[in-house]
PDB file of N, CA and C in Angstrom:
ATOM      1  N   UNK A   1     -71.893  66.250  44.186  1.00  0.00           N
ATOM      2  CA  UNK A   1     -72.125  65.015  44.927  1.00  0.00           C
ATOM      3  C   UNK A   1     -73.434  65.144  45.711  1.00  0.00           C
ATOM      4  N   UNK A   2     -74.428  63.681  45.721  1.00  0.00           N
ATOM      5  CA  UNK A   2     -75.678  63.784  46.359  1.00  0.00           C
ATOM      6  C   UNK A   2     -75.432  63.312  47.877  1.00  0.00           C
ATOM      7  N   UNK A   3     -75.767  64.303  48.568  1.00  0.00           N
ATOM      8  CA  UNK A   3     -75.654  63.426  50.329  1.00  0.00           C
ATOM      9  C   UNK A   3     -76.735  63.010  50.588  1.00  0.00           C
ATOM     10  N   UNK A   4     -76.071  61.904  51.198  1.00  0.00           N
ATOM     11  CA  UNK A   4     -77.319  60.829  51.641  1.00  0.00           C
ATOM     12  C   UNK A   4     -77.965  61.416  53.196  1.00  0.00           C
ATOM     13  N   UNK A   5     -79.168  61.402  52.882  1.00  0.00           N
ATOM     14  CA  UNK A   5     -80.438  61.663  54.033  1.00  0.00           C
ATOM     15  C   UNK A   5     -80.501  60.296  55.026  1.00  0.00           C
ATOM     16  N   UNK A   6     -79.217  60.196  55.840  1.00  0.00           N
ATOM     17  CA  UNK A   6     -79.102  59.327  57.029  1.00  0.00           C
ATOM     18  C   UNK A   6     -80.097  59.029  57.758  1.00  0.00           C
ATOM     19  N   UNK A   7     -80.809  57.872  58.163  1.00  0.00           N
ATOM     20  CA  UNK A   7     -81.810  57.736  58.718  1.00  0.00           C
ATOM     21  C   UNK A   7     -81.145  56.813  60.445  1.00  0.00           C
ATOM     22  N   UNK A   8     -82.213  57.568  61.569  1.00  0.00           N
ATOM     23  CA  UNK A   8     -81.244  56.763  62.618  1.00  0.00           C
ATOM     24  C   UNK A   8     -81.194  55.773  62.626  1.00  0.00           C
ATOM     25  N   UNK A   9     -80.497  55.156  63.444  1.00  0.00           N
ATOM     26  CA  UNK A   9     -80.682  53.804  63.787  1.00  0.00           C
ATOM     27  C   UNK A   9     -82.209  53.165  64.644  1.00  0.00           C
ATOM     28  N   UNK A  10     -82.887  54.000  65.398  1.00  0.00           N
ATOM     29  CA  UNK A  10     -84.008  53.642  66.251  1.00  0.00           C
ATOM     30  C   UNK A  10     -85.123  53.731  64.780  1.00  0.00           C
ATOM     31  N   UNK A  11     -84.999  54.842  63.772  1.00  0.00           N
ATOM     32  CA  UNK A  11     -86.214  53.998  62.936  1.00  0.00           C
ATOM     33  C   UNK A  11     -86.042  53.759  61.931  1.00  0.00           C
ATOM     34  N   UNK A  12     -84.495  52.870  61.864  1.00  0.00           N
ATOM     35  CA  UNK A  12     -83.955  51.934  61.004  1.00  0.00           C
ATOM     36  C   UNK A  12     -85.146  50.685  61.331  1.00  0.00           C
ATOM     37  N   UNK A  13     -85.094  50.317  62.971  1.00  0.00           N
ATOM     38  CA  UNK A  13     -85.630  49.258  63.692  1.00  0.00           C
ATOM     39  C   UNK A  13     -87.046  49.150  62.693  1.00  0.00           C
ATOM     40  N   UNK A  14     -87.981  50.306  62.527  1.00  0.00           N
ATOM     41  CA  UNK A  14     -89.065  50.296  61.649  1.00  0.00           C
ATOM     42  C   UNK A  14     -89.428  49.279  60.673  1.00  0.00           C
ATOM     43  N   UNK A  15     -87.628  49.441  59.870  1.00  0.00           N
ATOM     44  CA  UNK A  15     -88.036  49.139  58.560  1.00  0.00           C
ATOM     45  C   UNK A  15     -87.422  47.464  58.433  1.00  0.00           C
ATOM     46  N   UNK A  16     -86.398  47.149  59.150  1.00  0.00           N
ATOM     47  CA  UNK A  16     -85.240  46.263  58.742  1.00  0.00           C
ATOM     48  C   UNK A  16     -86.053  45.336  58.978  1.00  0.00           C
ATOM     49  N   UNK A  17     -87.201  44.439  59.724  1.00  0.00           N
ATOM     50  CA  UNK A  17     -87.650  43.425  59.075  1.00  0.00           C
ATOM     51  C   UNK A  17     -88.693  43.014  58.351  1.00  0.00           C
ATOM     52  N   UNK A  18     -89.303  44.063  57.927  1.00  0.00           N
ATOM     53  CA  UNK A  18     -89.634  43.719  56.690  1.00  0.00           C
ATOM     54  C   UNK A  18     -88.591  44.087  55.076  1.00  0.00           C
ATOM     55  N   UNK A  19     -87.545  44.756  55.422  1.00  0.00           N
ATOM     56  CA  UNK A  19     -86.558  44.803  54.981  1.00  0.00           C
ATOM     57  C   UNK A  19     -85.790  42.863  54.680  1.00  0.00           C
ATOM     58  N   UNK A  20     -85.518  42.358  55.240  1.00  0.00           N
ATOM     59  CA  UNK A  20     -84.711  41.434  55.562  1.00  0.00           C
ATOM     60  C   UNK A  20     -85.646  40.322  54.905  1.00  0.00           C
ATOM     61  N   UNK A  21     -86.864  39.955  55.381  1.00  0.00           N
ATOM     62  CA  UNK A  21     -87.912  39.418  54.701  1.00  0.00           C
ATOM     63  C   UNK A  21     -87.925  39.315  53.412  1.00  0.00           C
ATOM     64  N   UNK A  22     -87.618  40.992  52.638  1.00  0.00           N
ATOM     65  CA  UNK A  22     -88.362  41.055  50.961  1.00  0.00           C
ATOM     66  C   UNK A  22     -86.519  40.207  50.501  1.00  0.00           C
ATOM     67  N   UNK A  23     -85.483  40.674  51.223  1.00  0.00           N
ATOM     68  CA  UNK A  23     -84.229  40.589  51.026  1.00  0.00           C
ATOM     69  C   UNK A  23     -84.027  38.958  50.728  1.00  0.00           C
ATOM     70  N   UNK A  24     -84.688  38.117  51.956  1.00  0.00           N
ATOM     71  CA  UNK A  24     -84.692  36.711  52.016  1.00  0.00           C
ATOM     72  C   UNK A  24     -85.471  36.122  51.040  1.00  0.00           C
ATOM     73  N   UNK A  25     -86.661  36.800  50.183  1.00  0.00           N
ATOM     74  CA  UNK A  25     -87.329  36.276  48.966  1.00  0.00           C
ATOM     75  C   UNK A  25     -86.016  36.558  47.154  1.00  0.00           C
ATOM     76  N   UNK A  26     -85.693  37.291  47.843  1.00  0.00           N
ATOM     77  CA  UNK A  26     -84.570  37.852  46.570  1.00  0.00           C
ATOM     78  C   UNK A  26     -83.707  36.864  46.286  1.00  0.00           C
ATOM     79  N   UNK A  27     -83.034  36.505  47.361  1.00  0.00           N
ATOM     80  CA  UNK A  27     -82.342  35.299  47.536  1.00  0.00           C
ATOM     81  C   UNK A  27     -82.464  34.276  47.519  1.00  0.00           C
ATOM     82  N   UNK A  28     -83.564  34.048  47.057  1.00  0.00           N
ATOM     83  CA  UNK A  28     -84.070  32.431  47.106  1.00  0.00           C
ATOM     84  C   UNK A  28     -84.524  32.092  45.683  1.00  0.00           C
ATOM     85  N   UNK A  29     -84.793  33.875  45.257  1.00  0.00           N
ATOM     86  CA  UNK A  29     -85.222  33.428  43.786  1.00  0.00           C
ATOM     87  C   UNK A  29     -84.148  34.259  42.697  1.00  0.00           C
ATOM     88  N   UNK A  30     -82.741  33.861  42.862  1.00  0.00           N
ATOM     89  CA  UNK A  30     -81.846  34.293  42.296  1.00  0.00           C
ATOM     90  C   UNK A  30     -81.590  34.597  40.417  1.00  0.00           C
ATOM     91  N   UNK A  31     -82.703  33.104  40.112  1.00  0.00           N
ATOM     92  CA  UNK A  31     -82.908  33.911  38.655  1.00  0.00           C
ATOM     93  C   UNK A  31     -83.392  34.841  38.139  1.00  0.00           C
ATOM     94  N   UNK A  32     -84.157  35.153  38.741  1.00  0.00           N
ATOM     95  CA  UNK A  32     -84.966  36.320  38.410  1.00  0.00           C
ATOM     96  C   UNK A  32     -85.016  37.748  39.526  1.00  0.00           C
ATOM     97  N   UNK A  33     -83.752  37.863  40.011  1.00  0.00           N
ATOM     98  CA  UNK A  33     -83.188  38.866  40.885  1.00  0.00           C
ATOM     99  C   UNK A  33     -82.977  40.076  40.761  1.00  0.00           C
ATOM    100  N   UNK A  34     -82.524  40.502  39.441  1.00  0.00           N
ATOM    101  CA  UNK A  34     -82.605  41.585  38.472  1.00  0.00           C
ATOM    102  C   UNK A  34     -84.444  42.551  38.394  1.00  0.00           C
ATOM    103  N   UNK A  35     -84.471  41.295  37.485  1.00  0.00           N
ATOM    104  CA  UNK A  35     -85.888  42.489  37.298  1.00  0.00           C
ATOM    105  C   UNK A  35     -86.909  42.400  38.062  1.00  0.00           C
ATOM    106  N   UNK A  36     -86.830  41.021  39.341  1.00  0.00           N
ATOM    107  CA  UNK A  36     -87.644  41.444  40.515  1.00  0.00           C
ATOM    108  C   UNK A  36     -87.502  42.378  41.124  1.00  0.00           C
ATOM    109  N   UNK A  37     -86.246  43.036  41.416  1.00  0.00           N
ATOM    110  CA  UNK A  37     -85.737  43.918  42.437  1.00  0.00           C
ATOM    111  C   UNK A  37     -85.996  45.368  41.797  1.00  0.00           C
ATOM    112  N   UNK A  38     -86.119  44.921  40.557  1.00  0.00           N
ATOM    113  CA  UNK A  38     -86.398  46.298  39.708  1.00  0.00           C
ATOM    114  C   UNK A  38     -87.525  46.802  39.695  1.00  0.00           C
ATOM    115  N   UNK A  39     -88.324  45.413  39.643  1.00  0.00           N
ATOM    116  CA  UNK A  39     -89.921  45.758  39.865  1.00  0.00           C
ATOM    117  C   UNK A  39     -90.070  46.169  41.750  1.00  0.00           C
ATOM    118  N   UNK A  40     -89.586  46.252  42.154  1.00  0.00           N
ATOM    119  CA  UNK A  40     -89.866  46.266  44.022  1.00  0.00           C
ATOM    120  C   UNK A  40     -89.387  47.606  43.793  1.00  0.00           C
ATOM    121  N   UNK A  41     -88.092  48.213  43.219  1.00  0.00           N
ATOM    122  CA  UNK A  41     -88.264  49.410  43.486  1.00  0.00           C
ATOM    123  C   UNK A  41     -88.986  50.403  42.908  1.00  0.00           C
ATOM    124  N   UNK A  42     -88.934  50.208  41.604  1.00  0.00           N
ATOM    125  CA  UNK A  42     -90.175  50.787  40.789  1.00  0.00           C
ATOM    126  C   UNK A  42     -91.565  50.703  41.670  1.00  0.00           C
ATOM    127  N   UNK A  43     -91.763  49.633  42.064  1.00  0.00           N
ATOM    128  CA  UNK A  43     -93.554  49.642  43.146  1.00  0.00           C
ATOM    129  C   UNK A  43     -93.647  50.520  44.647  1.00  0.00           C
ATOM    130  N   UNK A  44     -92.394  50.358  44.937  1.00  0.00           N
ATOM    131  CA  UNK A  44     -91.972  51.277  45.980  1.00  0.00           C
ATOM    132  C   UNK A  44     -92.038  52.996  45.567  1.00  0.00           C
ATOM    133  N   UNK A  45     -91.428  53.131  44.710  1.00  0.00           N
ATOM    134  CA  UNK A  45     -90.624  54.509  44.353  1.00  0.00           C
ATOM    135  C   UNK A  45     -92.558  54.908  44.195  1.00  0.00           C
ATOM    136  N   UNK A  46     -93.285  54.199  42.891  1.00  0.00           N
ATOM    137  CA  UNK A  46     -94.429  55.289  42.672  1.00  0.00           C
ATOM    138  C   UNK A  46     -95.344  54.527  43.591  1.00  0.00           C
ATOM    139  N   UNK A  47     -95.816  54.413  44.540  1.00  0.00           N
ATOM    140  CA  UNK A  47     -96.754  54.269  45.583  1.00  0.00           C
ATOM    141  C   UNK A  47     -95.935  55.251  46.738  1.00  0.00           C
ATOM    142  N   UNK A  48     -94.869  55.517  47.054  1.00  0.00           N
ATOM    143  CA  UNK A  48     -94.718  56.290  48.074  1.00  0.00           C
ATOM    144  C   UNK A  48     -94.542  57.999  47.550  1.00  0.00           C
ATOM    145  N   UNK A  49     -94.034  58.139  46.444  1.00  0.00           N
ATOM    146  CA  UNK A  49     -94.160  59.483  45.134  1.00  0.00           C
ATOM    147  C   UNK A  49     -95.018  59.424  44.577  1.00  0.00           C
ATOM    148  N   UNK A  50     -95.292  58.631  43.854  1.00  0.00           N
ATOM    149  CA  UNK A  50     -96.296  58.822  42.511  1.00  0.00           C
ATOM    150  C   UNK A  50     -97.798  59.759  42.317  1.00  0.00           C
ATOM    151  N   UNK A  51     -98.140  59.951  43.935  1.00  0.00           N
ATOM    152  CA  UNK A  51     -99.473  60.514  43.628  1.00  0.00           C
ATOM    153  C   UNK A  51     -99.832  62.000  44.094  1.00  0.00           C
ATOM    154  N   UNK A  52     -98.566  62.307  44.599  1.00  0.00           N
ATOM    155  CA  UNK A  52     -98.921  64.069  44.852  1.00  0.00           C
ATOM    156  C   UNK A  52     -98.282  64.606  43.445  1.00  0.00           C
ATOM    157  N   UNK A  53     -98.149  65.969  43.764  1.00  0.00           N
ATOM    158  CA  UNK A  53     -98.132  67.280  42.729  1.00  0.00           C
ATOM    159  C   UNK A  53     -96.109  66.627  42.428  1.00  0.00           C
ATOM    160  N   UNK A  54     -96.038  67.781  41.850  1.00  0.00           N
ATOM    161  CA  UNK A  54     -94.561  67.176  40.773  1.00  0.00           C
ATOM    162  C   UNK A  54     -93.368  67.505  41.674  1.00  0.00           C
ATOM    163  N   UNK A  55     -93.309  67.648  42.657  1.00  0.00           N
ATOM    164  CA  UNK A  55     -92.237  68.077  43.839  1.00  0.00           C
ATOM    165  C   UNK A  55     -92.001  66.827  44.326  1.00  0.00           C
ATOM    166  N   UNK A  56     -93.456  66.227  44.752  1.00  0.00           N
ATOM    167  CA  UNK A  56     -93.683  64.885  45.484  1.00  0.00           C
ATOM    168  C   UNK A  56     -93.001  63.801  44.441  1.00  0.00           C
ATOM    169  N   UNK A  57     -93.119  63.659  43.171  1.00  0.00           N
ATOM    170  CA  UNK A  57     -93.402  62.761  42.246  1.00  0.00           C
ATOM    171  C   UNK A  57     -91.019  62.773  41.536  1.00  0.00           C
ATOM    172  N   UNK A  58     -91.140  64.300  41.887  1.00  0.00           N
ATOM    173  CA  UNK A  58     -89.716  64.241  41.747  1.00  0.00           C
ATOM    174  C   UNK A  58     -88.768  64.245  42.645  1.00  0.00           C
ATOM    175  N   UNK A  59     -88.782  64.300  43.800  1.00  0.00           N
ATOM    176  CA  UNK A  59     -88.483  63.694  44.899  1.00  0.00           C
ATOM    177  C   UNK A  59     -87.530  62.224  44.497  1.00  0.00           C
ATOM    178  N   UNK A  60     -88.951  61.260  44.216  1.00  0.00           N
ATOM    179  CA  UNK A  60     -89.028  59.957  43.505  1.00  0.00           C
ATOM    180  C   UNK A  60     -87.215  60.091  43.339  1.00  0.00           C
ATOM    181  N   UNK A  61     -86.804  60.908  41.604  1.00  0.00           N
ATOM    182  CA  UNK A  61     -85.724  60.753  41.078  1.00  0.00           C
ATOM    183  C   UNK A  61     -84.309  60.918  42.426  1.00  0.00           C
ATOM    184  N   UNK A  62     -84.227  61.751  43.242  1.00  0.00           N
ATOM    185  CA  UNK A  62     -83.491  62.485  44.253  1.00  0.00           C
ATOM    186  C   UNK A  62     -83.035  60.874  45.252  1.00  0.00           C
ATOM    187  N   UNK A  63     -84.293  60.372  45.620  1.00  0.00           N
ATOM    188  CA  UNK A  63     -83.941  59.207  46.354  1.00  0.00           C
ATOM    189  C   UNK A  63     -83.642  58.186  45.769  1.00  0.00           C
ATOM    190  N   UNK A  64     -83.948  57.824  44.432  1.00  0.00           N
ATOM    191  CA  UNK A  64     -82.540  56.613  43.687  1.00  0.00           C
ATOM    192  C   UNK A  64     -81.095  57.393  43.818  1.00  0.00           C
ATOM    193  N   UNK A  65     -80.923  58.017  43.075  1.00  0.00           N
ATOM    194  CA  UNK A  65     -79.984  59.397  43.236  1.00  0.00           C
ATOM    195  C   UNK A  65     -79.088  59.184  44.647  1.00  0.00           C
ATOM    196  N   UNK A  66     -79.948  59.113  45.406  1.00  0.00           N
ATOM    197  CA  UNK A  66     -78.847  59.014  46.453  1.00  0.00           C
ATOM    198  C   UNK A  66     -78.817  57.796  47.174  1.00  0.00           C
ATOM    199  N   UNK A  67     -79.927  56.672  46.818  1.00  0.00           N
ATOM    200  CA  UNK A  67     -79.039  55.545  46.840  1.00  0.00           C
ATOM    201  C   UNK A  67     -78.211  55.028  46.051  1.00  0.00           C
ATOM    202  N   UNK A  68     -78.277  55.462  44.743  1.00  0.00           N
ATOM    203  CA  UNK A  68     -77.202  54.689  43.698  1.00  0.00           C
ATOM    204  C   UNK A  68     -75.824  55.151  44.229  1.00  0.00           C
ATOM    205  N   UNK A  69     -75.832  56.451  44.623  1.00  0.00           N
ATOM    206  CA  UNK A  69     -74.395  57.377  45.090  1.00  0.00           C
ATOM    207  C   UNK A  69     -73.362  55.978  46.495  1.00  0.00           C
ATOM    208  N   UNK A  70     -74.852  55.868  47.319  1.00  0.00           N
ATOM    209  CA  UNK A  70     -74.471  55.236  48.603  1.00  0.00           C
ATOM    210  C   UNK A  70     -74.274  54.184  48.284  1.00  0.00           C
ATOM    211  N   UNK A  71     -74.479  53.232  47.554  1.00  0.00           N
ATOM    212  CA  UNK A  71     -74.642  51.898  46.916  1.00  0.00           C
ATOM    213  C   UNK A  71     -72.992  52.158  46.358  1.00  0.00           C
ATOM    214  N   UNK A  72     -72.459  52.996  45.493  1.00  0.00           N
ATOM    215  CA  UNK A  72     -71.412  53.168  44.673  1.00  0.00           C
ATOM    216  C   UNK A  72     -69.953  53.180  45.441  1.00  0.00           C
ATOM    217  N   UNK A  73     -70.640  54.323  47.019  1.00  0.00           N
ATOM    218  CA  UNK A  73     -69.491  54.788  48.017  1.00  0.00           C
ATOM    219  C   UNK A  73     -69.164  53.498  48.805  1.00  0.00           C
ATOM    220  N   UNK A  74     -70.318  52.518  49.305  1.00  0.00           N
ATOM    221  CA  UNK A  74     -69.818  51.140  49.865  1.00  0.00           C
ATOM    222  C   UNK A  74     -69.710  50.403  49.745  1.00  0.00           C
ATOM    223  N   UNK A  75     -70.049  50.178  48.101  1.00  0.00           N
ATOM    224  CA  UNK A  75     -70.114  48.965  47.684  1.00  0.00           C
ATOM    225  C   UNK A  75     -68.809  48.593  46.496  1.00  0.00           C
ATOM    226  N   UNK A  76     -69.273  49.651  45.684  1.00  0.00           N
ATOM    227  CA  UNK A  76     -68.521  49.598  44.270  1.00  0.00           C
ATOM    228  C   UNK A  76     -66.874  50.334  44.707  1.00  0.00           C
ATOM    229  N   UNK A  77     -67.088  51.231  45.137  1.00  0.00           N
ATOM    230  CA  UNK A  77     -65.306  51.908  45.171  1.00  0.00           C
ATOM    231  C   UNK A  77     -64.699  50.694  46.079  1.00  0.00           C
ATOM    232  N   UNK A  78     -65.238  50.111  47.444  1.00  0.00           N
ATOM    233  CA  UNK A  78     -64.308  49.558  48.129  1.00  0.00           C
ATOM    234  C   UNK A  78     -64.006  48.548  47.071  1.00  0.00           C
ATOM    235  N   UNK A  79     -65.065  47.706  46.445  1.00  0.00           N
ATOM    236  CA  UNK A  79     -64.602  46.625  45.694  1.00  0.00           C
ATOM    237  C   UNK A  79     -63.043  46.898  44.297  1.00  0.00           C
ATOM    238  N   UNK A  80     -63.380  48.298  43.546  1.00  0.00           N
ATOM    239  CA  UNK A  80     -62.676  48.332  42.447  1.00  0.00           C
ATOM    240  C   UNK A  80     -61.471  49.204  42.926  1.00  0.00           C
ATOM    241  N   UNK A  81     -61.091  49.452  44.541  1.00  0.00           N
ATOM    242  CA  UNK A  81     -59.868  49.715  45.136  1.00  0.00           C
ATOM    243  C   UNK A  81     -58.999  48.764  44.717  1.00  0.00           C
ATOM    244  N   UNK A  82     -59.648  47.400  45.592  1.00  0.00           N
ATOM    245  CA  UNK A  82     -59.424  46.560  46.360  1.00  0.00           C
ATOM    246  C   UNK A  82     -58.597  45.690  44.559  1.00  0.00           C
ATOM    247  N   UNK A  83     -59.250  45.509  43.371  1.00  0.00           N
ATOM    248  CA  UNK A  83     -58.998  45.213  42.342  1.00  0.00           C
ATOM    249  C   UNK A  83     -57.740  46.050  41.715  1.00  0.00           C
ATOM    250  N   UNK A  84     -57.430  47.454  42.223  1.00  0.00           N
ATOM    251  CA  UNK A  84     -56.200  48.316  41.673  1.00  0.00           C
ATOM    252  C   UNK A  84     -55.256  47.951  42.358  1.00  0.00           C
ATOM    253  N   UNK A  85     -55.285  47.712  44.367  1.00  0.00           N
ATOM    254  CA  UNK A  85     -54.397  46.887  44.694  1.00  0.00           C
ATOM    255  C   UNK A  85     -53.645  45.798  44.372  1.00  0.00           C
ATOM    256  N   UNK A  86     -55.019  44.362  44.130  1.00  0.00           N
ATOM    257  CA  UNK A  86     -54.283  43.514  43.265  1.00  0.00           C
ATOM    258  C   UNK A  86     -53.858  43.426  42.064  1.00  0.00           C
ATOM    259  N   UNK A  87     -53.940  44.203  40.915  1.00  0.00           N
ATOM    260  CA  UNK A  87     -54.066  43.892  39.809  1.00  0.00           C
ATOM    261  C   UNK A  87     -53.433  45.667  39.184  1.00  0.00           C
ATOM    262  N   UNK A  88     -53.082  46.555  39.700  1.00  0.00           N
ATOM    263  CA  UNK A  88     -52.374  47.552  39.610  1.00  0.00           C
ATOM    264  C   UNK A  88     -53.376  48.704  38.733  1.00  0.00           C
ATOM    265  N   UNK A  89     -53.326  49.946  38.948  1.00  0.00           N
ATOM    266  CA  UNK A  89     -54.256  50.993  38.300  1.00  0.00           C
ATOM    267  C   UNK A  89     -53.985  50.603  36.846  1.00  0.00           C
ATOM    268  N   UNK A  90     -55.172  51.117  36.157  1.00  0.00           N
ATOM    269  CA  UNK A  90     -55.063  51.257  34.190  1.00  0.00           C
ATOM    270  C   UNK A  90     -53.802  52.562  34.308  1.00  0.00           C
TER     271      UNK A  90
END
C-alpha cells in the first residue's frame, strides 16, 4: 500500500484557490471533463517532474500512485460499501 504524503492544512491555503477555480472550469465544461482533466494532469505532472534527472521525472509516477490510492480510499470504497449494503456482497 502507497501512503499518502499529507500536506497541512496552512499550505493547503496555498493551493485551494486556484484549486477551486481550475475545479469551477471543469464543471462548467462537463463534456469534455474526461480528457480535459487528463490533459491538466498530464501538464501538471511534466512541468513540475518532467525536467530534472530520472528520480525527479519518476517521482512524476509515485504521485498519481498515491493519488489514485487516496482517490480509491475516499471515494470509491465508501461508495461500493455503501452498494454491498444495499444490494448485498457478490
Amino acid at each position: 500500500m502507497i501512503e499518502m504524503p499529507y500536506i497541512s492544512k496552512e499550505r493547503r491555503k496555498d493551493y485551494d484557490y486556484d484549486i477551486c477555480r481550475l475545479v469551477d472550469s471543469l464543471k462548467y465544461n462537463r463534456d469534455h471533463v474526461t480528457e480535459d482533466s487528463t490533459y491538466i494532469v498530464y501538464k501538471l505532472i511534466k512541468e513540475v517532474f518532467g525536467k530534472d534527472g530520472w528520480i525527479t521525472k519518476s517521482n512524476a509516477i509515485r504521485v498519481l500512485d498515491c493519488a489514485k490510492e487516496e482517490y480509491r480510499r475516499k471515494v470509491l470504497n465508501p461508495h461500493e460499501d455503501d452498494a454491498i449494503k444495499r444490494n448485498g456482497d457478490i
